[in-house]
Protein backbone atom coordinates (compact mmCIF):
# COMPACT_ATOMS: atom_id res chain seq x y z
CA UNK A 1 19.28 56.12 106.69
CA UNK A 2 18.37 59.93 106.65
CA UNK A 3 22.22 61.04 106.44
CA UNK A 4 22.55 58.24 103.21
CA UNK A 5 19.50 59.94 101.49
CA UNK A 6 21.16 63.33 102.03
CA UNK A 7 24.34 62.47 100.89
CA UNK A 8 22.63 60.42 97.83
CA UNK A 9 20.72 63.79 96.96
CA UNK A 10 24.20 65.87 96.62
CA UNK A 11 25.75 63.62 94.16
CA UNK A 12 22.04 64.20 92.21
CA UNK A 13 19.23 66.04 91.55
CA UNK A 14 16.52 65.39 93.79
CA UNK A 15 14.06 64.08 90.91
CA UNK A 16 17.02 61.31 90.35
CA UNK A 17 16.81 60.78 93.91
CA UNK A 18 12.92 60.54 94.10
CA UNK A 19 12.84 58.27 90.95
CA UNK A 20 15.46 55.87 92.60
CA UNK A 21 13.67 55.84 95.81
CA UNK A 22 10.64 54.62 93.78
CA UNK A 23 12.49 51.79 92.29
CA UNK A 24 13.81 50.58 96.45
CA UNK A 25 10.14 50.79 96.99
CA UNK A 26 9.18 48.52 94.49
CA UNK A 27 11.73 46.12 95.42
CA UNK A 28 10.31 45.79 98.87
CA UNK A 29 6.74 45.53 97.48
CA UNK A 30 7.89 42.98 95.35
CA UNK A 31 9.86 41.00 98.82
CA UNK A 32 6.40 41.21 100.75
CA UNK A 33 4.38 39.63 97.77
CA UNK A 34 2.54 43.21 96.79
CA UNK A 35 1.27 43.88 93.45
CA UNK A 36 3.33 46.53 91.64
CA UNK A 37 0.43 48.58 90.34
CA UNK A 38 -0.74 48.88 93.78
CA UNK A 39 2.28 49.90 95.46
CA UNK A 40 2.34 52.47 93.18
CA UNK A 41 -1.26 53.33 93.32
CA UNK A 42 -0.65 53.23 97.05
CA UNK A 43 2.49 55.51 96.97
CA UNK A 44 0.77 58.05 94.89
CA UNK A 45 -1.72 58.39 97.25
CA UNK A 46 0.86 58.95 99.89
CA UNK A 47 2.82 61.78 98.30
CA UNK A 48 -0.36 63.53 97.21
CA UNK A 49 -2.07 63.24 100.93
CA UNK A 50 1.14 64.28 102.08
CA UNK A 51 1.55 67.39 99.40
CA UNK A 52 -1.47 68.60 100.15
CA UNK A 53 -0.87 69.02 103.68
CA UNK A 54 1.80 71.10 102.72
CA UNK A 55 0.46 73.26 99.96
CA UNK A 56 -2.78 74.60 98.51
CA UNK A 57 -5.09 72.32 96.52
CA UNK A 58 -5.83 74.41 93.70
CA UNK A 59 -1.85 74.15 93.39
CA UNK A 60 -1.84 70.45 93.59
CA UNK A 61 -4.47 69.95 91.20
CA UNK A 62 -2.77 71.91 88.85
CA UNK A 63 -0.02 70.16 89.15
CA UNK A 64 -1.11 66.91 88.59
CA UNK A 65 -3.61 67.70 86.00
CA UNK A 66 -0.37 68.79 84.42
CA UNK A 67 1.19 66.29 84.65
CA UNK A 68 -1.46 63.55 83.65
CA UNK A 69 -2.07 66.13 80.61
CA UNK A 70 1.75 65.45 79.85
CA UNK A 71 2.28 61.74 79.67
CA UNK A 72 5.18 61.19 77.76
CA UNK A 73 7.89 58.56 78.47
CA UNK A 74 10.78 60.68 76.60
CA UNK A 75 10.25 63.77 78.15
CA UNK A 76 11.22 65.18 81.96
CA UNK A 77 8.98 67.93 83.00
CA UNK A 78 10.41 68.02 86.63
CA UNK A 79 12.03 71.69 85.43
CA UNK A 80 8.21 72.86 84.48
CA UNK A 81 5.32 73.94 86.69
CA UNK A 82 1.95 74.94 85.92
């Protein structure tokens, strides 16, 4: 599985990859009977446990007050950091 991901991230940018890998997520929520909004509720939680293990958490917290502050369906901000 690890070697697919890898060679899935070289054909595309990682925030491709991390979107996609949302979506197979929410497939197997939906195959166990989960509620969508909680998976996703669930995997947020996840990542942001997980990234803040890994970083400071002024620098997290800027980072997603960013991006709650930026909300907008049209426009990628994975290029932009606080």
């Amino acid at each position: 599985m690890l070697k697919l991901c890898l060679a899935e991230m070289s054909e595309m940018g990682v925030y491709q990859w991390a979107r996609e890998q949302v979506e197979v997520c929410l497939t197997q929520a939906a195959e166990q009977q989960l509620d969508p909004l909680m998976a996703l509720r669930a995997l947020l939680s996840a990542v942001v446990e997980r990234n803040a293990s890994a970083r400071g958490a002024f620098d997290l917290a800027a980072e997603l007050e960013f991006l709650a502050a930026n909300l907008d369906e049209q426009r990628d901000y994975s290029f932009m950091r606080p």
